[in-house]
N, C-alpha and C. Protein backbone atom coordinates (compact mmCIF):
# COMPACT_ATOMS: atom_id res chain seq x y z
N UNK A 1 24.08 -243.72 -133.78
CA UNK A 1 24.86 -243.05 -132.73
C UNK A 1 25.97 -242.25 -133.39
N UNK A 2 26.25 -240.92 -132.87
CA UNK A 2 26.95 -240.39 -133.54
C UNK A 2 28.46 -240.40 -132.98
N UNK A 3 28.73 -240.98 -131.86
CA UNK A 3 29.95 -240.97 -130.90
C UNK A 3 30.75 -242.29 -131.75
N UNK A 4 31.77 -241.79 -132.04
CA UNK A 4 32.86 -242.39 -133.19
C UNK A 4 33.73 -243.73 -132.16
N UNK A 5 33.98 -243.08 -130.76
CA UNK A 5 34.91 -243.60 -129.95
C UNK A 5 35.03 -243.08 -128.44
N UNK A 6 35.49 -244.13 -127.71
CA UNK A 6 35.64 -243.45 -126.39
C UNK A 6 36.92 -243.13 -125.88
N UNK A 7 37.65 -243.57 -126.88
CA UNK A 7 38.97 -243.40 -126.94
C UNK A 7 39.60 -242.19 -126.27
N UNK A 8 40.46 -241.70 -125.39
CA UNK A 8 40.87 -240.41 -124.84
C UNK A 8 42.33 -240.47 -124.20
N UNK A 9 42.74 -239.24 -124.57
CA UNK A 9 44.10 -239.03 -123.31
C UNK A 9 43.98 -238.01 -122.64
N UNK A 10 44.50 -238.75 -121.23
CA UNK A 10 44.40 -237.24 -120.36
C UNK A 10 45.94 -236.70 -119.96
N UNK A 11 46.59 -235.59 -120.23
CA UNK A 11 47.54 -235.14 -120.34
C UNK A 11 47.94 -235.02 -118.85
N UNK A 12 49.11 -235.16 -118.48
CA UNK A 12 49.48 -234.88 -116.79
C UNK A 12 50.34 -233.90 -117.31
N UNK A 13 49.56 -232.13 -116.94
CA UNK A 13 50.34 -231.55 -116.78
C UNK A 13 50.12 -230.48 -115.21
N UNK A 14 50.90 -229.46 -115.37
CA UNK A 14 50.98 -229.56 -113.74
C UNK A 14 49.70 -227.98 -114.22
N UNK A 15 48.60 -228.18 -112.63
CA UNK A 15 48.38 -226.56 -112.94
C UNK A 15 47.01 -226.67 -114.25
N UNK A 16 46.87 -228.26 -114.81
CA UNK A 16 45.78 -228.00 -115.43
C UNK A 16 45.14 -229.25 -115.95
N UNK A 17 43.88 -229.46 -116.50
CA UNK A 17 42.92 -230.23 -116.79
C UNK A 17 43.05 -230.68 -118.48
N UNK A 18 43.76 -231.30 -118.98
CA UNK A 18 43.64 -231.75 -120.67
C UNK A 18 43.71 -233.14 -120.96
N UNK A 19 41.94 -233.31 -121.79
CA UNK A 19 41.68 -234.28 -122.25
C UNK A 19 41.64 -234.59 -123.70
N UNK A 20 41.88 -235.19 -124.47
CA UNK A 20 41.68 -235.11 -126.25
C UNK A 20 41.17 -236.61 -126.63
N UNK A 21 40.12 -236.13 -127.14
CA UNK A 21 39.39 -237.37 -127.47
C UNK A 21 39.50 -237.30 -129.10
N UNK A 22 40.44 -238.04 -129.94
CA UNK A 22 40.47 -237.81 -131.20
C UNK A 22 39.39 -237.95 -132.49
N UNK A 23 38.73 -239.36 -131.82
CA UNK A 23 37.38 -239.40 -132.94
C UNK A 23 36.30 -239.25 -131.88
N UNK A 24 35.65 -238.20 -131.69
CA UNK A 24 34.54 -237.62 -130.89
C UNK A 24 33.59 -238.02 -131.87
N UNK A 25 33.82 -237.71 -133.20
CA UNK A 25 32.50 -238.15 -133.99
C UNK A 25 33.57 -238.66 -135.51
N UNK A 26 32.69 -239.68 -136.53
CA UNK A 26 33.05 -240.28 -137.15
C UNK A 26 33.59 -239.10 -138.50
N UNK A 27 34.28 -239.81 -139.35
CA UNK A 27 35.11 -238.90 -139.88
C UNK A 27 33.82 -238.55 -141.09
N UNK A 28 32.90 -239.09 -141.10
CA UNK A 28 31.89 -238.79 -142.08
C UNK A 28 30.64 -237.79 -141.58
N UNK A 29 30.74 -238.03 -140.04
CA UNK A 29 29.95 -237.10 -139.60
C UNK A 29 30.48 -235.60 -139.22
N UNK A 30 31.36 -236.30 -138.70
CA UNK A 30 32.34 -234.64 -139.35
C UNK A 30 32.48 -233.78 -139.99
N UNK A 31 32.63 -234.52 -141.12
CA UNK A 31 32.56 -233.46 -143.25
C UNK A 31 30.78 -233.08 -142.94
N UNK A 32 29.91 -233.69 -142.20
CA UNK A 32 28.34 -233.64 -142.87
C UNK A 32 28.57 -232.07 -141.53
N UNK A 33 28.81 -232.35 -140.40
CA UNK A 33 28.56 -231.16 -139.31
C UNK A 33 29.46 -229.75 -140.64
N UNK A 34 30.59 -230.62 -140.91
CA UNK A 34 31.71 -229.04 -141.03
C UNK A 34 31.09 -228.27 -142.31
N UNK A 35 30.49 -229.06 -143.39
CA UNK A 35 29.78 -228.57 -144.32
C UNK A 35 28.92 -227.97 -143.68
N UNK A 36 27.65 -228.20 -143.19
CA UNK A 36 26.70 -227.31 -142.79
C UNK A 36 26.62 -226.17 -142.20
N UNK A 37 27.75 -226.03 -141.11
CA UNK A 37 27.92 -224.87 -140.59
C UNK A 37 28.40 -224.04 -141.53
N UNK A 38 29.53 -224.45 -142.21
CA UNK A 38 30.28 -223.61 -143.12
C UNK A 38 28.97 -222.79 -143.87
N UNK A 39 28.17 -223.35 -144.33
CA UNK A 39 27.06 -223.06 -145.30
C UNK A 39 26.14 -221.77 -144.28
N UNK A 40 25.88 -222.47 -143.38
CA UNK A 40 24.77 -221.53 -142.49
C UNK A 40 24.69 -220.93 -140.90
N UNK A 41 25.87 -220.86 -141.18
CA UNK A 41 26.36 -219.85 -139.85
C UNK A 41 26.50 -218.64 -140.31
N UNK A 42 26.05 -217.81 -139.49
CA UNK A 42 26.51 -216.01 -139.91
C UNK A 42 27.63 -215.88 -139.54
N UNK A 43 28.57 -215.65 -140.34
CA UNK A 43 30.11 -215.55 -139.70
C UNK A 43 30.59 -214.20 -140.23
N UNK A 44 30.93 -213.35 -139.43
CA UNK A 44 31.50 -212.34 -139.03
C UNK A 44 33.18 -211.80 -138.90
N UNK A 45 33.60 -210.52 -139.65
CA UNK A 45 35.01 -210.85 -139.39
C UNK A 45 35.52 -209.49 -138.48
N UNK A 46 35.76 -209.14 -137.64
CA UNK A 46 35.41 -208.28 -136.72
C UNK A 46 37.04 -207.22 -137.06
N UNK A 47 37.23 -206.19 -136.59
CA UNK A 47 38.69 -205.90 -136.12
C UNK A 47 39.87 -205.81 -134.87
N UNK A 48 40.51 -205.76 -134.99
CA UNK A 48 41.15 -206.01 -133.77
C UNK A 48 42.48 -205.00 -133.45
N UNK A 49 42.79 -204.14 -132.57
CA UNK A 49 44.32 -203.64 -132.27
C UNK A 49 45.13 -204.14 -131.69
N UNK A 50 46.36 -204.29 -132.14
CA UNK A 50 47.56 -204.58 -131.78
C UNK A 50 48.47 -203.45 -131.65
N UNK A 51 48.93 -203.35 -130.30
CA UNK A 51 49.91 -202.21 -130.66
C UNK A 51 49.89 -201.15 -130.97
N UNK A 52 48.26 -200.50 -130.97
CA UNK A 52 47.98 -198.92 -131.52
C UNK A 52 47.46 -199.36 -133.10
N UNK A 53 47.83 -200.53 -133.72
CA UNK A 53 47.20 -200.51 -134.85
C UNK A 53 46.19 -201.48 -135.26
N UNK A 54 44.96 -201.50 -136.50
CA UNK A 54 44.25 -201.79 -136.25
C UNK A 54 43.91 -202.44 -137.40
N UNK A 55 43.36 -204.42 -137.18
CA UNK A 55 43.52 -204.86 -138.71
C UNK A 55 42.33 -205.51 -138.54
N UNK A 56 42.45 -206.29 -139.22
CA UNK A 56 40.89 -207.23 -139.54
C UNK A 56 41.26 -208.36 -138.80
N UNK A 57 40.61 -209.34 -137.90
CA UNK A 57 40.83 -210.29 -136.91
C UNK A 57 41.39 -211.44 -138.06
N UNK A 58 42.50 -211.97 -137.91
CA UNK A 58 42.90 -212.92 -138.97
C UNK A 58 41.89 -214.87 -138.78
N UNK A 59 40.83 -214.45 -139.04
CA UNK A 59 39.98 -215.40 -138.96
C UNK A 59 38.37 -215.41 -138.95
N UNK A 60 37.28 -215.77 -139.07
CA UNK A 60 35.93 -215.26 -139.21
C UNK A 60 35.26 -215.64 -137.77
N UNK A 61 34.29 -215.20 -137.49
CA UNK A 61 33.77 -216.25 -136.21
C UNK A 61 32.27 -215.60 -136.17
N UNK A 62 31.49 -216.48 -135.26
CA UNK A 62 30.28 -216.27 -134.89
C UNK A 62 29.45 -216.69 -133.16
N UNK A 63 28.94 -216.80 -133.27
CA UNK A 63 28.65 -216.61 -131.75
C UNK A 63 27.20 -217.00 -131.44
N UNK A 64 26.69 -218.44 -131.06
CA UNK A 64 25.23 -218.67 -130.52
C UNK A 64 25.53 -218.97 -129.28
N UNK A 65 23.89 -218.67 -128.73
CA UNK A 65 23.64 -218.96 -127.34
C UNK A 65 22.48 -219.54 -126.91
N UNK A 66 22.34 -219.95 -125.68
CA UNK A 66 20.58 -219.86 -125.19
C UNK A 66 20.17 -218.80 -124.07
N UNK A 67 21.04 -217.86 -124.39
CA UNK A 67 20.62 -216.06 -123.79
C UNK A 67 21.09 -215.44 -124.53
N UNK A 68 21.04 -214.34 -123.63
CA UNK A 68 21.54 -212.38 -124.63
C UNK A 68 22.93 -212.60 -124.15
N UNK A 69 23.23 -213.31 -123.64
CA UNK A 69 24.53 -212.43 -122.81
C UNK A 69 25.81 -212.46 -124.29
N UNK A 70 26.37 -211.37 -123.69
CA UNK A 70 27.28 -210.75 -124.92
C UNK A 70 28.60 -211.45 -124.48
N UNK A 71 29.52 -211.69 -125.28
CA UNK A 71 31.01 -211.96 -124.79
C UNK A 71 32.27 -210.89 -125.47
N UNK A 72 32.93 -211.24 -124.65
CA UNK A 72 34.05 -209.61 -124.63
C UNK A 72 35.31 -210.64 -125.16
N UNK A 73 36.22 -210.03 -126.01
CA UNK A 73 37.63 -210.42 -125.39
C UNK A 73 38.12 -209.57 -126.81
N UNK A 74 40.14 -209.41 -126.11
CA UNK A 74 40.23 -208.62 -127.25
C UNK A 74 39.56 -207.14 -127.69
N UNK A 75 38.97 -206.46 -126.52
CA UNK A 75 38.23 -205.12 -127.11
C UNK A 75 36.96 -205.71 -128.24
N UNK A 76 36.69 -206.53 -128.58
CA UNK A 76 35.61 -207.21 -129.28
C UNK A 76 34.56 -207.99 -128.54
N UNK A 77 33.29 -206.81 -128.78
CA UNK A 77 31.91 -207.77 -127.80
C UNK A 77 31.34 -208.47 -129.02
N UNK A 78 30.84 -209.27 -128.71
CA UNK A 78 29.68 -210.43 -129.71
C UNK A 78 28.71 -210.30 -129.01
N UNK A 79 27.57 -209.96 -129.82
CA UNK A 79 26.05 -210.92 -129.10
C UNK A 79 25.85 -211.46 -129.66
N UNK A 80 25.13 -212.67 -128.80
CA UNK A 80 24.49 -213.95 -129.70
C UNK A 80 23.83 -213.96 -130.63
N UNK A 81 23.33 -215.48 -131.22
CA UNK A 81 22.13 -215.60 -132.10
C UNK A 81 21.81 -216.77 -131.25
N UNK A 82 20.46 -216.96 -131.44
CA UNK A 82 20.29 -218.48 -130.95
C UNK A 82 20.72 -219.60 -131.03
N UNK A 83 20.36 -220.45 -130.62
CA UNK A 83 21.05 -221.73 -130.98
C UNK A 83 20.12 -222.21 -132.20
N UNK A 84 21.25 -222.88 -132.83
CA UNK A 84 20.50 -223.68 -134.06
C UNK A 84 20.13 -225.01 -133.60
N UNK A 85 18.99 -225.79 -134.50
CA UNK A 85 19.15 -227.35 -133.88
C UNK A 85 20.46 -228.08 -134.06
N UNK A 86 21.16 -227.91 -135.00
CA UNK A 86 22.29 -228.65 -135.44
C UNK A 86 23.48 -228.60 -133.86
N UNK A 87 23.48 -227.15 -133.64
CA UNK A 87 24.34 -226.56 -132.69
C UNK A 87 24.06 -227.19 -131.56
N UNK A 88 22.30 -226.69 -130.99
CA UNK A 88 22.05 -228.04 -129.75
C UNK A 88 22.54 -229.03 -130.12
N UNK A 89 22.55 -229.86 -131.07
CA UNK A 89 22.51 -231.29 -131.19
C UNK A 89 24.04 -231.66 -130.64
N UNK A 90 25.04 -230.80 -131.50
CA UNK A 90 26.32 -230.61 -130.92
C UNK A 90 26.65 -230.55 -129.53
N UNK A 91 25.66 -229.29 -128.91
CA UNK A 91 26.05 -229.05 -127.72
C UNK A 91 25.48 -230.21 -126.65
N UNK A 92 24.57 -230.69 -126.88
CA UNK A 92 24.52 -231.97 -126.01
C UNK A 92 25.05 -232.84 -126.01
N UNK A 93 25.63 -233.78 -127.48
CA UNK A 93 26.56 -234.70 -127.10
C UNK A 93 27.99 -234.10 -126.41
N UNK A 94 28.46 -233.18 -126.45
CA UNK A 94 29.69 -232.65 -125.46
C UNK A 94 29.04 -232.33 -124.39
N UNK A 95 28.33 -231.97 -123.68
CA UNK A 95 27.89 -231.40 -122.24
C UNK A 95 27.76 -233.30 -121.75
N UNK A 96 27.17 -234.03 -122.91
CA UNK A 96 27.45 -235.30 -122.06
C UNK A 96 28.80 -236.02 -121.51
N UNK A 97 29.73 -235.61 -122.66
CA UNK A 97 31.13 -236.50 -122.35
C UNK A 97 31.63 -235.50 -120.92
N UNK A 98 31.94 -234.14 -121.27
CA UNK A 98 32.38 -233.12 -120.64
C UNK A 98 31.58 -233.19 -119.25
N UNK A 99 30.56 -233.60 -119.03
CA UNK A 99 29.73 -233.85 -117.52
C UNK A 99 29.64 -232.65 -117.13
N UNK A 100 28.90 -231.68 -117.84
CA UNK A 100 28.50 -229.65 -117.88
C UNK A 100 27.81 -229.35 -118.66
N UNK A 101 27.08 -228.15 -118.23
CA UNK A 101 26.40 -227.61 -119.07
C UNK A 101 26.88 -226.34 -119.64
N UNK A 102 26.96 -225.37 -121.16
CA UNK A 102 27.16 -224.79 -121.53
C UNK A 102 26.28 -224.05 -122.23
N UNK A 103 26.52 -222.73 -122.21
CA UNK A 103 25.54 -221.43 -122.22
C UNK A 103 25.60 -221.24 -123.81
N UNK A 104 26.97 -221.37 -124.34
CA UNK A 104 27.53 -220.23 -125.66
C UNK A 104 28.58 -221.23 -126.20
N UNK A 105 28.26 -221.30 -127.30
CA UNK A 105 29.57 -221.70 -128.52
C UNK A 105 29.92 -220.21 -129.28
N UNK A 106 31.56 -220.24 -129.30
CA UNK A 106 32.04 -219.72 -130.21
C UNK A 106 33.10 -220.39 -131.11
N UNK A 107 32.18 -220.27 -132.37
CA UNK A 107 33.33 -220.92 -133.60
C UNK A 107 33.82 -219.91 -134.31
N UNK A 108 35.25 -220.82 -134.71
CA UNK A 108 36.58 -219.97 -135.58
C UNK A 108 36.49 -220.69 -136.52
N UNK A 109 36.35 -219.78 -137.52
CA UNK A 109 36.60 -220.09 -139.11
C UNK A 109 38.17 -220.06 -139.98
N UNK A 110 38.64 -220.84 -139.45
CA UNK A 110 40.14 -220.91 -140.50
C UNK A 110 40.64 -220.98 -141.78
N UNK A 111 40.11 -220.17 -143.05
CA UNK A 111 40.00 -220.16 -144.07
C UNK A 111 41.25 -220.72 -144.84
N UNK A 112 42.68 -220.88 -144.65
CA UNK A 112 43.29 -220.90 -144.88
C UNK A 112 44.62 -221.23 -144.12
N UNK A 113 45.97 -221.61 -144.21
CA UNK A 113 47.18 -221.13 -143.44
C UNK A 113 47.36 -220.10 -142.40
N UNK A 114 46.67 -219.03 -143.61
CA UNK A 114 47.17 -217.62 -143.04
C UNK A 114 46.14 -217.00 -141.75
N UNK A 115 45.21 -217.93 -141.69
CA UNK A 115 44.53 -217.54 -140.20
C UNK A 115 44.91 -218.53 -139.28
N UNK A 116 44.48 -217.58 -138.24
CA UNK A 116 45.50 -218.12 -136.80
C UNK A 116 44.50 -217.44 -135.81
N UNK A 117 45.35 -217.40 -134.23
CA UNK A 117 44.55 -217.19 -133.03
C UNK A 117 45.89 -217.22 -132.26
N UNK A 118 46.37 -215.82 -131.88
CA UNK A 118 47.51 -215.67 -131.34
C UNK A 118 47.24 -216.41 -129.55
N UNK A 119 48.85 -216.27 -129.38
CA UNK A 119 48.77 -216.60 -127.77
C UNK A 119 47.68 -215.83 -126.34
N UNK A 120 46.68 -216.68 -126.27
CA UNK A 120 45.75 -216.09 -125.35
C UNK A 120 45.26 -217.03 -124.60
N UNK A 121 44.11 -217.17 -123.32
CA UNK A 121 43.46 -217.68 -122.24
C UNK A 121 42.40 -217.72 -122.33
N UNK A 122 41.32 -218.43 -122.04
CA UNK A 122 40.16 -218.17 -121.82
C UNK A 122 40.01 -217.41 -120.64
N UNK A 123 40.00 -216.61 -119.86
CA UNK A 123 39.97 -216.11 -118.86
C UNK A 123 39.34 -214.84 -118.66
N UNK A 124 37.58 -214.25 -119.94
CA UNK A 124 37.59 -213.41 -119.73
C UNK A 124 36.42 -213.66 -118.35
N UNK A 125 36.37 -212.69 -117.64
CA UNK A 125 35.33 -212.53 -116.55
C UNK A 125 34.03 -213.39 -116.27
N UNK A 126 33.63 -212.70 -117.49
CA UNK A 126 32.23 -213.27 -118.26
C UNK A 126 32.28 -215.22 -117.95
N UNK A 127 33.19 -215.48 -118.07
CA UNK A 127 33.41 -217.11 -118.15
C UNK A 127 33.59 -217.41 -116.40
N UNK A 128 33.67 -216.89 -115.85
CA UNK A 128 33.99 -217.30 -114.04
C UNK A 128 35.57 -218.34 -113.93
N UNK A 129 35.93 -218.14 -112.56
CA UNK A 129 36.98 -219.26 -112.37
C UNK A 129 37.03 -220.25 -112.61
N UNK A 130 38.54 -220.79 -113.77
CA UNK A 130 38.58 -221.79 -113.79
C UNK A 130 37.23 -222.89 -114.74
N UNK A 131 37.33 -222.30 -115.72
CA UNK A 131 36.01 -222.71 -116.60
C UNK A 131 36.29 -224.01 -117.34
N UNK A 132 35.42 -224.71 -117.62
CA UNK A 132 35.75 -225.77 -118.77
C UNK A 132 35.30 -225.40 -119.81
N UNK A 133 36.36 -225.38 -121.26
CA UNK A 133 36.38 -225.26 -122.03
C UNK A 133 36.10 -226.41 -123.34
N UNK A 134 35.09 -226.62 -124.24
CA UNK A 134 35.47 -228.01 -125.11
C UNK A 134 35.03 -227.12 -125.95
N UNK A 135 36.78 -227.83 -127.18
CA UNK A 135 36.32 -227.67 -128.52
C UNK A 135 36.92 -228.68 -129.21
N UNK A 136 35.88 -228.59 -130.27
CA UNK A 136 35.45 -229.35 -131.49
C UNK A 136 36.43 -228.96 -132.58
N UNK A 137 36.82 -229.95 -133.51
CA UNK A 137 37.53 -229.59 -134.59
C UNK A 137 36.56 -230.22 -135.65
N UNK A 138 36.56 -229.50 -136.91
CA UNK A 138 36.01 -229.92 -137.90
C UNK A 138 36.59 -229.57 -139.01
N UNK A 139 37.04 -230.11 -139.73
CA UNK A 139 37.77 -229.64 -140.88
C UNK A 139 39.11 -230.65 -141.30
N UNK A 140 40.02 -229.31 -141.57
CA UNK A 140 41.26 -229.43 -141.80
C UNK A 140 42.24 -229.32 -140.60
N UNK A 141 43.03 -230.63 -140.61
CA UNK A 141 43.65 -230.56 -139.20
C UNK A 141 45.03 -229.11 -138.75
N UNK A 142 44.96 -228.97 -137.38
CA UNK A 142 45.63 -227.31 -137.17
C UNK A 142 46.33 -228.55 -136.24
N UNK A 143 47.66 -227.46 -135.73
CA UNK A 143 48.25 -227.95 -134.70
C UNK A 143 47.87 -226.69 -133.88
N UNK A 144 47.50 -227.17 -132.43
CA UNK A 144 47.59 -226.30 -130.92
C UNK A 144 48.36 -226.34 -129.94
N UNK A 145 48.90 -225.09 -130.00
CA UNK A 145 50.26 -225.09 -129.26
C UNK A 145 49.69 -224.47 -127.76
N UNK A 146 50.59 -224.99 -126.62
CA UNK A 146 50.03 -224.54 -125.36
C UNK A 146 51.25 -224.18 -124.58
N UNK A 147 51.13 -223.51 -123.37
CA UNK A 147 52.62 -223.37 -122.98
C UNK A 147 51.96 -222.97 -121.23
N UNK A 148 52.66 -223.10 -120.50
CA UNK A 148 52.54 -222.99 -118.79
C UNK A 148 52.95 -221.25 -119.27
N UNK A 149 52.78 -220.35 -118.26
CA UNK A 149 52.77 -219.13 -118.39
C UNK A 149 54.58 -219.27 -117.46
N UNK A 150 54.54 -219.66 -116.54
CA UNK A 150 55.95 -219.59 -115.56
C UNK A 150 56.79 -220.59 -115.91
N UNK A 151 56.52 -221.69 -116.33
CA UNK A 151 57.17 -223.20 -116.33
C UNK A 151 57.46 -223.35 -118.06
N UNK A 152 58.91 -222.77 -118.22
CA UNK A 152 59.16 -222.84 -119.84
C UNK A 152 59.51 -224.17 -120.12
N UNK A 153 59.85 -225.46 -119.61
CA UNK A 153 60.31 -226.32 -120.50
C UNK A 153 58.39 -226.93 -120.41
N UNK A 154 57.63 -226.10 -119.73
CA UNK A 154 55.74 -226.99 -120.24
C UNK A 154 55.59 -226.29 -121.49
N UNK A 155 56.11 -226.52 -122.43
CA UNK A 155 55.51 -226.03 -123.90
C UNK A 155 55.43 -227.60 -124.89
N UNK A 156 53.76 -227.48 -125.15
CA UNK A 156 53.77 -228.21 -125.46
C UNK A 156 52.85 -228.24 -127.27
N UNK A 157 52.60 -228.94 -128.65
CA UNK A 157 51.73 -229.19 -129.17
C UNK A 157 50.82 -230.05 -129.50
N UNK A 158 49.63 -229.97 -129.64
CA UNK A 158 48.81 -231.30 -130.52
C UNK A 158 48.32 -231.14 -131.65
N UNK A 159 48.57 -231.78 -132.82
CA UNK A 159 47.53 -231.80 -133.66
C UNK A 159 46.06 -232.19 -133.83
N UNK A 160 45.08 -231.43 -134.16
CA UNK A 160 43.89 -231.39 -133.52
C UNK A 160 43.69 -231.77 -135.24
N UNK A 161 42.47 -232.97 -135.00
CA UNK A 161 42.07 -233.39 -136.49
C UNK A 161 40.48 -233.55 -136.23
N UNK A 162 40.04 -233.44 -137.45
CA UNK A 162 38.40 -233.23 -137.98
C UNK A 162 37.77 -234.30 -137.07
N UNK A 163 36.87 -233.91 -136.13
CA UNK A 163 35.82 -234.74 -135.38
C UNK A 163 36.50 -235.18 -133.48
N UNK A 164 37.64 -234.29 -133.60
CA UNK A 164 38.09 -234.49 -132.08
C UNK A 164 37.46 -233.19 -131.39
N UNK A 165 37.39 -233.62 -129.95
CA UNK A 165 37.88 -232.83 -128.77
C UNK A 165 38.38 -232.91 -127.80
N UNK A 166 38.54 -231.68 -127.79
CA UNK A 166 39.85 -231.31 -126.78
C UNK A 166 38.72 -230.60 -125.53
N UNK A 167 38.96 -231.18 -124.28
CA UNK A 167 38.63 -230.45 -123.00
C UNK A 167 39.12 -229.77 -122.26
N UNK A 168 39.51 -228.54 -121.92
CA UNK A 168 40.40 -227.86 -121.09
C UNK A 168 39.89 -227.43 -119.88
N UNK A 169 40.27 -228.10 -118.97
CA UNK A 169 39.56 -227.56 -117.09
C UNK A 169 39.97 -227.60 -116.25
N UNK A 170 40.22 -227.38 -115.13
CA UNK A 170 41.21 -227.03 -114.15
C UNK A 170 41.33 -225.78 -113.99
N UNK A 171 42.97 -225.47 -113.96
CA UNK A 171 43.18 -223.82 -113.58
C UNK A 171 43.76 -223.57 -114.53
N UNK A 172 43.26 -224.78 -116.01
CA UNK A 172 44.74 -224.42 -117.24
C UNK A 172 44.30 -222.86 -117.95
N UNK A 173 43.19 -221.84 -117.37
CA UNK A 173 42.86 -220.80 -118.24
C UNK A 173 44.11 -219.98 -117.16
N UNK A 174 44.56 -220.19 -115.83
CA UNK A 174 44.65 -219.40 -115.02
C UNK A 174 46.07 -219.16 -115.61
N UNK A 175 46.49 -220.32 -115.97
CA UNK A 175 48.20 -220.83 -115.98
C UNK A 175 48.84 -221.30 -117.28
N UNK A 176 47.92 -221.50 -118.11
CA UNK A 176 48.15 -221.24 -119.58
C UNK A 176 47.88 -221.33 -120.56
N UNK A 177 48.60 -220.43 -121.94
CA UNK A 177 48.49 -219.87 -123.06
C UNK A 177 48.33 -220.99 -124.01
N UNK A 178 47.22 -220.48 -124.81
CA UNK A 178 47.31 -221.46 -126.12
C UNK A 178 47.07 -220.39 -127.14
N UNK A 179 47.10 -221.54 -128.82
CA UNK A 179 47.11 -220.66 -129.93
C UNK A 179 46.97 -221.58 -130.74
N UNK A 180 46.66 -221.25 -131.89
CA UNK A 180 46.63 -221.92 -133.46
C UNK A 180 46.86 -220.46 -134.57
N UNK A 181 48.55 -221.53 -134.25
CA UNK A 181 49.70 -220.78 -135.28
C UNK A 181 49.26 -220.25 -136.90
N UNK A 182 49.78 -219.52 -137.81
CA UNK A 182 49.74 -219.74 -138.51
C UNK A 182 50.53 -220.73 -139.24
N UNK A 183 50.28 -221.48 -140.70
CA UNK A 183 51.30 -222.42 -141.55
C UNK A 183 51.33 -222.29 -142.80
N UNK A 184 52.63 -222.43 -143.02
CA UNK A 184 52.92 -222.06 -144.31
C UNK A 184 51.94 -223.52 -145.53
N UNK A 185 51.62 -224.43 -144.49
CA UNK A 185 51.90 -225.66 -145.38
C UNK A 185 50.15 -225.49 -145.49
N UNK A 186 50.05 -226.13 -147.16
CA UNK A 186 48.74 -225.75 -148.01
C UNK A 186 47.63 -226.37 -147.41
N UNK A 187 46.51 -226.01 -146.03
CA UNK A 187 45.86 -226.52 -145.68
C UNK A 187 44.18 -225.92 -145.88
N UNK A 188 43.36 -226.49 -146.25
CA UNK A 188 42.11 -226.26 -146.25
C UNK A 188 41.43 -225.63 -144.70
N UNK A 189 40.41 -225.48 -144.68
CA UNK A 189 39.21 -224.97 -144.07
C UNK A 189 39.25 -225.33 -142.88
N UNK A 190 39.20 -224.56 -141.85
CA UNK A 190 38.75 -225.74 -140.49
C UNK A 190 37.83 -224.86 -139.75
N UNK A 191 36.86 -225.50 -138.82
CA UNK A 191 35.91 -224.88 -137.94
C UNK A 191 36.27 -225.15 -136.29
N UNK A 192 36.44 -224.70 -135.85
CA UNK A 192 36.44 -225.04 -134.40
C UNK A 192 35.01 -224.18 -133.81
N UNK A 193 34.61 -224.87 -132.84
CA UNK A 193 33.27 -225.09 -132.15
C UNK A 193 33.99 -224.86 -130.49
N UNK A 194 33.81 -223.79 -129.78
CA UNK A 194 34.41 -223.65 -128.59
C UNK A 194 33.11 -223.46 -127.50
N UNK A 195 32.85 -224.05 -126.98
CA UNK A 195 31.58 -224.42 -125.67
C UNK A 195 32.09 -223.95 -124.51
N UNK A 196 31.54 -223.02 -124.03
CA UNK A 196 31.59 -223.10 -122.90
C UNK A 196 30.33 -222.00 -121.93
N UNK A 197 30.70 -221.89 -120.75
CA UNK A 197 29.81 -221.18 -119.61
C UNK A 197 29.43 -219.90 -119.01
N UNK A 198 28.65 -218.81 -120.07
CA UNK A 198 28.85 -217.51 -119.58
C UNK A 198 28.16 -217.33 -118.01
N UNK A 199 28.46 -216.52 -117.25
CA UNK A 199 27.78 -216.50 -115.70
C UNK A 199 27.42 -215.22 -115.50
């Protein structure tokens, strides 16, 4: 069995749905998932504008599915690749905890400190109201910072470590921002695995 623990917290915040299950899978099955992908995923590093100017997305990513459908965000479309078996294998034990089914993973490749994932929502179209979101951490642990869009003292972080997830559902795409900062402090590799529901 690959389920590490059932262990979970569910966050009471106002306006949204957050669950974090820290050992989703064992810390050995973890290194075996985060190696493999690392190895055989097509990962892609796309560009992006800010501001009129125009750089390289500070992070790699890739994009499977079990359709064509393309995803947008950021002025950046992806089309899929299929799903791999490894990826199903993934995507079913989360569609079980999560109690959903999901169309599309997109994973972020964090090579370093110096990649990040500025303040943004899941909220593009493509995803419908109010979507559930689960991702996977594999790697090297990041902290994720979240914040209420109206309600400034809801700013909140977690450190997200190799073999957790995090569930996000409710109206938290409607009402708020998350990110994975950059850090100065010397950290290795991480993969995040983001599931969710194109419509």
């Amino acid at each position: 069995m690959d389920l590490f623990s059932s262990q979970k917290t569910v966050f009471n915040l106002p306006q949204a749905e957050l669950i974090y299950i820290p050992h989703f899978y064992t810390p050995q099955k973890a290194h075996d998932l985060f190696v493999s992908l690392l190895e055989n995923c097509t990962w892609q590093q796309d560009t992006i504008t800010i501001f009129g100017k125009t750089h390289l997305q500070p992070r790699l990513t890739a994009l499977y599915a079990n359709n064509t459908k393309s995803y947008s965000y950021s002025n950046i479309i992806m089309q899929p690749q299929p799903f791999t078996d490894k990826l199903l294998h993934i995507k079913t034990a989360i569609e079980n905890e999560a109690n959903t089914n999901f169309t599309t993973v997109l994973l972020n490749r964090y090579r370093h400190g110096n990649d990040s994932n500025g303040w943004h929502a899941d909220n593009e179209k493509e995803l419908g109201k109010n979507p559930i979101i689960a991702s996977l951490s594999l790697g090297a642990s990041r902290y994720f910072h979240y914040k209420h869009r109206t309600i400034k003292t809801e700013r909140h972080k977690l450190l997200l470590e190799s073999g957790s997830l995090l569930i996000m559902a409710g109206e938290m795409q409607q009402f708020w921002l998350h990110q994975i900062p950059k850090t100065k402090k010397n950290v290795g590799e991480r993969i995040n695995l983001t599931f969710r529901k194109i419509v």
